[in-house]
Protein backbone atom coordinates (compact mmCIF):
# COMPACT_ATOMS: atom_id res chain seq x y z
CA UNK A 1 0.00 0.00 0.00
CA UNK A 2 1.19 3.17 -0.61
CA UNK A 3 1.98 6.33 1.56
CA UNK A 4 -1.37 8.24 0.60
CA UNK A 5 -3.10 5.09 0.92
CA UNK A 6 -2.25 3.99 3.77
CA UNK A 7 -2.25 7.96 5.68
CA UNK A 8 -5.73 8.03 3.94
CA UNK A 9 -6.98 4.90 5.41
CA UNK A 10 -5.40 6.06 8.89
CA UNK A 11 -7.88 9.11 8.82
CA UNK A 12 -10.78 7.60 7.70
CA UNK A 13 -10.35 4.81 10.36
CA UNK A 14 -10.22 7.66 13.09
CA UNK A 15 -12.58 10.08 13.41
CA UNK A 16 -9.85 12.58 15.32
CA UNK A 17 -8.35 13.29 11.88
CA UNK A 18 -11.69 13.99 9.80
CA UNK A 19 -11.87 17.60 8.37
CA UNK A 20 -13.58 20.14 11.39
CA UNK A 21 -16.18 20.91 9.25
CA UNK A 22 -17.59 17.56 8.99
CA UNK A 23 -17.43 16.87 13.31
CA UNK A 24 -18.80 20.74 13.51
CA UNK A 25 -21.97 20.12 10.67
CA UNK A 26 -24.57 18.50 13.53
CA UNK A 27 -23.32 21.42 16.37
CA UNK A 28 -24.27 24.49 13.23
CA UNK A 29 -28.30 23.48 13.58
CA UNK A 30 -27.91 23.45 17.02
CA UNK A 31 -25.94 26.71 17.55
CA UNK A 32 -28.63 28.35 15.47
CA UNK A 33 -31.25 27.16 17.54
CA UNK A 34 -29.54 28.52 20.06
CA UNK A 35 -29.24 31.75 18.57
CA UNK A 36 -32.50 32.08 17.79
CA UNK A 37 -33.31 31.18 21.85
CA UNK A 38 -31.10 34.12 22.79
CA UNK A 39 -31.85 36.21 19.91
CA UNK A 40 -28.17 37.06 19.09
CA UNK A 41 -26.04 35.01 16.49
CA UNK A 42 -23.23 36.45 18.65
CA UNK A 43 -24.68 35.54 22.06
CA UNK A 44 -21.37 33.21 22.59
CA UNK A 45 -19.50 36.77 23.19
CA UNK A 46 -20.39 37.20 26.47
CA UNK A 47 -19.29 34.16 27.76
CA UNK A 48 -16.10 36.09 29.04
CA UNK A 49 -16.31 39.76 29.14
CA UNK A 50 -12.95 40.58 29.28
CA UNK A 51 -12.58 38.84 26.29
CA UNK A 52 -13.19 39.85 22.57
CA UNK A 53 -16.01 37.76 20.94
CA UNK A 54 -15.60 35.68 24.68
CA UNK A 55 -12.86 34.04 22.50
CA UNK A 56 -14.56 32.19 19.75
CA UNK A 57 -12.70 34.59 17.10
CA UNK A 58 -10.29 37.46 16.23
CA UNK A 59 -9.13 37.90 20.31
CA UNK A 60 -5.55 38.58 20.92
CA UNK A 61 -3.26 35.69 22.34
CA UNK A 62 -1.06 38.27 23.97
CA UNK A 63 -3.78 40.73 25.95
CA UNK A 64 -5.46 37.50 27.22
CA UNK A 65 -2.45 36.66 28.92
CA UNK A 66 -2.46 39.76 30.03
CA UNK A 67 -5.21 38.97 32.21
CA UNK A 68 -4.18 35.74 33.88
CA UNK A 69 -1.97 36.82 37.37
CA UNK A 70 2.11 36.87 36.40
CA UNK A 71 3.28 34.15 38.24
CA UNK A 72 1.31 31.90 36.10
CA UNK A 73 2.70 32.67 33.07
CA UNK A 74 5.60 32.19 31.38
CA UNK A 75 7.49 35.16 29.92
CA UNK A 76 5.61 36.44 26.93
CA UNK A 77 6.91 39.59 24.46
CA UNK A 78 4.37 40.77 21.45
CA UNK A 79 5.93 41.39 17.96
CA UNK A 80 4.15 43.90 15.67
CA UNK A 81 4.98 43.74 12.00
CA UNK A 82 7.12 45.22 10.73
CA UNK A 83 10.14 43.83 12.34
CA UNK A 84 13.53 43.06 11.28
CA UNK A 85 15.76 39.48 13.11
CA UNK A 86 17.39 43.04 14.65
CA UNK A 87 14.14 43.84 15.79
CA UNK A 88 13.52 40.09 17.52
CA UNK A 89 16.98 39.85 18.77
CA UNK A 90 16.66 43.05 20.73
CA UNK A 91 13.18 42.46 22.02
CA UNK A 92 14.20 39.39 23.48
CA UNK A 93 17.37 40.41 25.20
CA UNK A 94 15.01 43.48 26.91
CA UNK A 95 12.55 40.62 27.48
CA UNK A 96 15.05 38.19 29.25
CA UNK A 97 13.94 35.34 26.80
CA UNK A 98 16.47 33.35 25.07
CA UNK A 99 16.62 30.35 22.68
CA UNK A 100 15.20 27.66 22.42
CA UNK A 101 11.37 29.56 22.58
CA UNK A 102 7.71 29.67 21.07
CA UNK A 103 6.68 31.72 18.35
CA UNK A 104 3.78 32.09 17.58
CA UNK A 105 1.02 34.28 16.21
CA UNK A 106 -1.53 36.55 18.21
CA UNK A 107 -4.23 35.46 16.40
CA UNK A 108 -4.30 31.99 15.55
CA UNK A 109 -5.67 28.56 15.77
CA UNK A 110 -5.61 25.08 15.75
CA UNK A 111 -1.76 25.34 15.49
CA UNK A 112 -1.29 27.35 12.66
CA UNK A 113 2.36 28.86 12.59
CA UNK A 114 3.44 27.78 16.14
CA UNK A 115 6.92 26.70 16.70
CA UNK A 116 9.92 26.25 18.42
CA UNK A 117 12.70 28.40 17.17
CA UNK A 118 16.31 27.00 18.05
CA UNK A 119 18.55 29.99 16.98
CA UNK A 120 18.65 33.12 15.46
CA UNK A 121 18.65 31.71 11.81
CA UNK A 122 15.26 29.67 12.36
CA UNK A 123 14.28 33.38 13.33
CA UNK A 124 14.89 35.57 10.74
CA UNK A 125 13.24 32.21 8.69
CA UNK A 126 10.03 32.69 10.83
CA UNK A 127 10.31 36.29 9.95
CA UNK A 128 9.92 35.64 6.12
CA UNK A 129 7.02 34.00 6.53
CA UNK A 130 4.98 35.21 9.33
CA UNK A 131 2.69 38.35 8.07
CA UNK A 132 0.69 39.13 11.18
CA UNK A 133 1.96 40.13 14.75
CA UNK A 134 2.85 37.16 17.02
CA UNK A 135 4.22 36.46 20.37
CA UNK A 136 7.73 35.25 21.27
CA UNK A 137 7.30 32.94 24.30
CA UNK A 138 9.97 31.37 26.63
CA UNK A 139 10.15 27.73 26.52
CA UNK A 140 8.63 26.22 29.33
CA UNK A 141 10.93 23.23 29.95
CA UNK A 142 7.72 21.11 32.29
CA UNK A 143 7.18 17.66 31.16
CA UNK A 144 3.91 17.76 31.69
CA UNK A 145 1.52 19.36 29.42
CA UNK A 146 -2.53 19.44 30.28
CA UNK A 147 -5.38 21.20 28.46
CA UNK A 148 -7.76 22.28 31.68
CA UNK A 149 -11.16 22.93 30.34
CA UNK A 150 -13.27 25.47 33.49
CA UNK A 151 -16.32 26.42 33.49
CA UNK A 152 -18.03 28.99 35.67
CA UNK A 153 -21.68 30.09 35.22
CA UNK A 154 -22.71 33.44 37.05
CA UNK A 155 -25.28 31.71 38.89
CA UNK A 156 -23.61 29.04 40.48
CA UNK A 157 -21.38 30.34 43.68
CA UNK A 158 -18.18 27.71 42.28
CA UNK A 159 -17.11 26.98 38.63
CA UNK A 160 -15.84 23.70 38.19
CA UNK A 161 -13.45 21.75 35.70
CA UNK A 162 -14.94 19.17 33.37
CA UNK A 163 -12.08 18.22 31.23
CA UNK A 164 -8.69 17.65 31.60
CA UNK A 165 -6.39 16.48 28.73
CA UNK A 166 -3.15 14.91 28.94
CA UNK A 167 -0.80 15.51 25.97
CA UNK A 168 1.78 13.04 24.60
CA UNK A 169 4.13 14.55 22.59
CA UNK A 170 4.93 12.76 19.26
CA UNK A 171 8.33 10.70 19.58
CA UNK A 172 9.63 7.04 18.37
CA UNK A 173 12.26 4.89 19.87
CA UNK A 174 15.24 3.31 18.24
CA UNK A 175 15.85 -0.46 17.29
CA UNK A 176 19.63 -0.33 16.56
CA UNK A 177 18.26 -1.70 12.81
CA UNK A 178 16.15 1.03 11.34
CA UNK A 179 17.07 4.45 10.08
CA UNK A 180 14.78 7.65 11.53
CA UNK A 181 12.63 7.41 8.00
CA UNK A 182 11.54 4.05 8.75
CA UNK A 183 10.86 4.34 12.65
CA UNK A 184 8.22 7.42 11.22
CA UNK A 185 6.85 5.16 9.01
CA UNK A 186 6.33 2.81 11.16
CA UNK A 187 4.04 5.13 13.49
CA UNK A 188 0.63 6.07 12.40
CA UNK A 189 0.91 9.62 13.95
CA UNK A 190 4.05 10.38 12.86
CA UNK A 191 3.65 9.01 9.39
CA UNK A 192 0.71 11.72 8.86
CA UNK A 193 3.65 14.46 9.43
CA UNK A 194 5.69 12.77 7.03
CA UNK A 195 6.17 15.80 5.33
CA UNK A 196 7.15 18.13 7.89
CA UNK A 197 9.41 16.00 9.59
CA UNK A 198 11.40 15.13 7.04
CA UNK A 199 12.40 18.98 6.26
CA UNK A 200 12.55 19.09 10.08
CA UNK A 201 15.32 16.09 10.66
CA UNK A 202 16.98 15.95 7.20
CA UNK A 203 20.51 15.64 8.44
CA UNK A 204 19.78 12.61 10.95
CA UNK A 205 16.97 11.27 7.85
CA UNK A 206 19.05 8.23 7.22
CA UNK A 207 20.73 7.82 10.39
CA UNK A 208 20.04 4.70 12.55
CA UNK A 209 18.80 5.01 15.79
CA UNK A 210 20.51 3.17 18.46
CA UNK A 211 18.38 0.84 20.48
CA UNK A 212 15.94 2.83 23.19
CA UNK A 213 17.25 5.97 22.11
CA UNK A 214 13.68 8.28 22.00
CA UNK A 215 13.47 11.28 19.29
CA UNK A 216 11.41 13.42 20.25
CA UNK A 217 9.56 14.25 17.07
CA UNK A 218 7.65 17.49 18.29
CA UNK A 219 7.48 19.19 21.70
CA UNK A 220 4.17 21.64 20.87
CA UNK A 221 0.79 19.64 22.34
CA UNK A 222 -1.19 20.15 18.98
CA UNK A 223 -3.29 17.81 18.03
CA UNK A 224 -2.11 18.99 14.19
CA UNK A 225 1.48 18.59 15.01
CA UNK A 226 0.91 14.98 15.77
CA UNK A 227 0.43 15.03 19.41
CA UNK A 228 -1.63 12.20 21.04
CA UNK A 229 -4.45 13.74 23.05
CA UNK A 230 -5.14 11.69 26.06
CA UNK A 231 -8.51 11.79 28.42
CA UNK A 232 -7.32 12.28 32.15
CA UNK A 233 -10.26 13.05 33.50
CA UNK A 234 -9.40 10.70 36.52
CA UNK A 235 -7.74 13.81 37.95
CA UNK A 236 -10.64 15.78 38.53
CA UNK A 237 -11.05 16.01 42.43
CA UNK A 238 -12.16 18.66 44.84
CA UNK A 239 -8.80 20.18 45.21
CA UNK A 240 -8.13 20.39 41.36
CA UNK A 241 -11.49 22.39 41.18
CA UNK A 242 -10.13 24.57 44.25
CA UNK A 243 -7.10 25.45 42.71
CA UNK A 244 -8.67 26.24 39.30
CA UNK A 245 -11.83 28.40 41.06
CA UNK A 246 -8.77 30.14 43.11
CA UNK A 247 -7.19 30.89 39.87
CA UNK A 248 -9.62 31.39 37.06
CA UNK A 249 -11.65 33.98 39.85
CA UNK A 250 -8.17 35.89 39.92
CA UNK A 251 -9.21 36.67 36.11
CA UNK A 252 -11.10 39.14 35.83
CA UNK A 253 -14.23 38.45 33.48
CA UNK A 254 -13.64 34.79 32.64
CA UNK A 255 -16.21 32.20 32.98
CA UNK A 256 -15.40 29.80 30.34
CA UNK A 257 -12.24 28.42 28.43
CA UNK A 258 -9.39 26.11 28.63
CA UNK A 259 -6.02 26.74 30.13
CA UNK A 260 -2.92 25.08 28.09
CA UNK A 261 -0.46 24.65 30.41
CA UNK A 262 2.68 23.21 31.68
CA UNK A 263 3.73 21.27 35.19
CA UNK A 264 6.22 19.45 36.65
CA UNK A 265 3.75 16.54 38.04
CA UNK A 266 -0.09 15.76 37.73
CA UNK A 267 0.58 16.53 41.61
CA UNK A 268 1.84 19.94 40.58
CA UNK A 269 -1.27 20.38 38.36
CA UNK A 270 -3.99 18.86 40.87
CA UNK A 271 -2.23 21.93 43.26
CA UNK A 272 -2.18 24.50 40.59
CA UNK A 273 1.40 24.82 40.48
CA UNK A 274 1.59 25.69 36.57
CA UNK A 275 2.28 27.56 33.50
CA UNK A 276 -0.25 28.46 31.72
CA UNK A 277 1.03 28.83 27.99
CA UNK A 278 -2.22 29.72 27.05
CA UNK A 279 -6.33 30.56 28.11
CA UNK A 280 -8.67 29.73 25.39
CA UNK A 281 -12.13 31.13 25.65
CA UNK A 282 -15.22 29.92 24.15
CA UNK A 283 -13.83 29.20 20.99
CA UNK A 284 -11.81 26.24 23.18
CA UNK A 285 -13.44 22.77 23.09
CA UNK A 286 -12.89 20.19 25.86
CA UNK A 287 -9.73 18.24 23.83
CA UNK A 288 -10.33 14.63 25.88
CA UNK A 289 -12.76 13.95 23.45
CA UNK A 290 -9.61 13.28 21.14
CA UNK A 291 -8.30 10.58 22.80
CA UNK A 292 -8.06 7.83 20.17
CA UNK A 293 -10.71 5.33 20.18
CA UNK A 294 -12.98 7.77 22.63
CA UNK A 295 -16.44 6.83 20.57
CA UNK A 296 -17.97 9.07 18.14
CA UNK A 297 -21.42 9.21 19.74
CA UNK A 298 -20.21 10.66 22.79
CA UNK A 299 -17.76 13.02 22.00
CA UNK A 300 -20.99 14.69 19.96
CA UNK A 301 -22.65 14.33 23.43
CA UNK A 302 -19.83 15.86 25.47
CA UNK A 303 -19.86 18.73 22.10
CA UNK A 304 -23.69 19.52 22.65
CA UNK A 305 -23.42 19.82 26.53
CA UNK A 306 -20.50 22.16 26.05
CA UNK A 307 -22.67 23.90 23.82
CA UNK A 308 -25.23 23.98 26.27
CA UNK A 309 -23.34 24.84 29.04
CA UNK A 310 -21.79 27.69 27.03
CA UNK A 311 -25.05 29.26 25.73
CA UNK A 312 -25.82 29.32 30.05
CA UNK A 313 -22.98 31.03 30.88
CA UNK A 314 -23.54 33.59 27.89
CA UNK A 315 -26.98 34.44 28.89
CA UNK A 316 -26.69 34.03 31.98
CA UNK A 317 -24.15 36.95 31.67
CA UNK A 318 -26.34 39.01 29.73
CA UNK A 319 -29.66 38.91 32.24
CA UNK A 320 -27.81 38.74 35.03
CA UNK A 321 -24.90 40.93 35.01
CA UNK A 322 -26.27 43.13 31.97
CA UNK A 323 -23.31 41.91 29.88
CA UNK A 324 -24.45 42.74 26.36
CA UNK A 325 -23.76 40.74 23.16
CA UNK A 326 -21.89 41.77 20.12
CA UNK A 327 -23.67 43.21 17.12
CA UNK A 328 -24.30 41.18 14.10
CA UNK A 329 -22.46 44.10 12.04
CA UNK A 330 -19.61 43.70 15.04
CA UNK A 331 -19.47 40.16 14.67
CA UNK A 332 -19.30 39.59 11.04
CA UNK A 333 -16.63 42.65 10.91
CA UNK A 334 -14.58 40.55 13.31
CA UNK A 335 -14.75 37.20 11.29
CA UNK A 336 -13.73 38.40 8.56
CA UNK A 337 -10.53 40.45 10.31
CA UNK A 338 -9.61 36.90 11.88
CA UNK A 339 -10.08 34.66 8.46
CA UNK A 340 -8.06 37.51 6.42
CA UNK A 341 -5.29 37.25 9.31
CA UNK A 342 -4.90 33.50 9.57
CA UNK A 343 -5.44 33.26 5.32
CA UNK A 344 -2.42 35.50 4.89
């Protein structure tokens, strides 16, 4: 069989790699029934007031940060185009960050243009072919990476977490027989980033990989990037929610999203000892549902309750703490600022 064959085959046999469109078709009736319940096609934006659109499109990466407390996060600089590598260089000196570290854009998604930049060269490479602002991010060296999924609606007294998502990065392991090609070939995930990873490890391409030696492939949890998204909702207890209610109230107008994050331990986590590399707002989804081999049937019924649950919050909002919701003119203007940004 060949290679687009058999990577074909792979996505059709898991649901986790079908196109978005196809998982989001059955959630459009039902968002516009919602809609028409709260009489806004926008009511989604005020799920988090401090947020722009609550987070479902167009918000800035870098002035959400901005609102989580600093010793949660990791240290963050924003880039505005134009720039020159003289530009970067400078920036991060002032910004004590140094290399290896994240770039990545300020408004993005899903992924698109995130990655860890070694040296100066794989800079002024980024530069080329970035065209919107992004963020420059140190590189939060944790081994643990979580997606945290919270949910606070403004007439409960306590929010609560309802997903948490462990992240495996993508790596393979050496037999002392086969070179790095054939060890990616060899793994589903990896074989769907054929592509990328061989521009990514063309020097060691050919090399053979000494018994129990582990490459790590790639070190960003995106699902896109090849990183196996893993249910863990065995860690939800009381003092996980504690921690997470202590933090996400210490954010002024959130309600509901999903911290990315890194820790040192699921202990760490449980205690809220973490970086958070990013808050996601509505536009977020609760990423356990991922997990390969979680069913089809309920991931849609874990999609509709967070659709559910986020329609609450957003009205809840509105009638209750006289949050309004964004225009229709507002809203479409947005959309289309966000689509032109990420289609550059």
């Amino acid at each position: 069989m060949t290679m687009f064959l058999t990577r074909t085959w792979i996505k059709i046999r898991h649901w986790e790699y079908w196109p978005f469109g196809i998982i989001q078709a059955p959630l459009f009736v039902y968002w516009l029934w919602l809609s028409i319940k709260a009489r806004s096609l926008f009511y989604f934006s005020a799920s988090n007031p401090s947020i722009i659109t609550g987070g479902m499109m167009g918000e800035s990466k870098f002035d959400v940060l901005n609102l989580i407390p600093e010793e949660f996060k990791p240290k963050t600089i924003l880039i505005r185009l134009p720039a020159d590598i003289n530009n970067i260089l400078a920036s991060m000196k002032s910004g004590g960050i140094s290399f290896p570290c994240i770039f990545k854009p300020d408004i993005g998604q899903r992924g698109w243009m995130v990655q860890i930049i070694q040296n100066s060269e794989e800079a002024a490479n980024y530069l080329l072919k970035i065209k919107t602002d992004f963020l420059i991010q140190e590189f939060v060296d944790a081994p643990h990476e979580f997606g945290v999924f919270y949910i606070r609606k403004p007439n409960e007294s306590a929010g609560r977490v309802v997903s948490v998502t462990g992240k495996k990065m993508l790596s393979v392991t050496g037999d002392a027989v086969s070179p790095l090609h054939r060890l990616i070939r060899k793994n589903p995930r990896a074989l769907l980033q054929h592509e990328r990873l061989q521009k990514i490890f063309s020097s060691r391409w050919h090399e053979i990989i000494p018994d129990g030696e582990k490459i790590m492939l790639n070190e960003i949890g995106n699902h896109c990037l090849g990183t196996c998204f893993l249910d863990h909702g065995h860690l939800i207890t009381s003092e996980l929610n504690n921690s997470f209610e202590n933090l996400s109230r210490r954010i002024t107008g959130f309600y509901f999203g999903r911290f990315d994050l890194r820790c040192q331990s699921p202990e760490d986590l449980i205690a809220g000892k973490v970086k958070i590399l990013e808050l996601n707002g509505c536009g977020a989804e609760p990423a356990h549902i991922y997990e390969p081999g979680y069913p089809l049937i309920k991931a849609m019924g874990v999609l509709l309750q967070h659709m559910r649950d986020m329609y609450e919050v957003s009205v809840q909002n509105n009638k209750k703490n006289g949050i309004p919701y964004l225009s229709f003119l507002e809203g479409v203007r947005i959309y289309r600022y966000a689509s032109s940004v990420i289609g550059k």
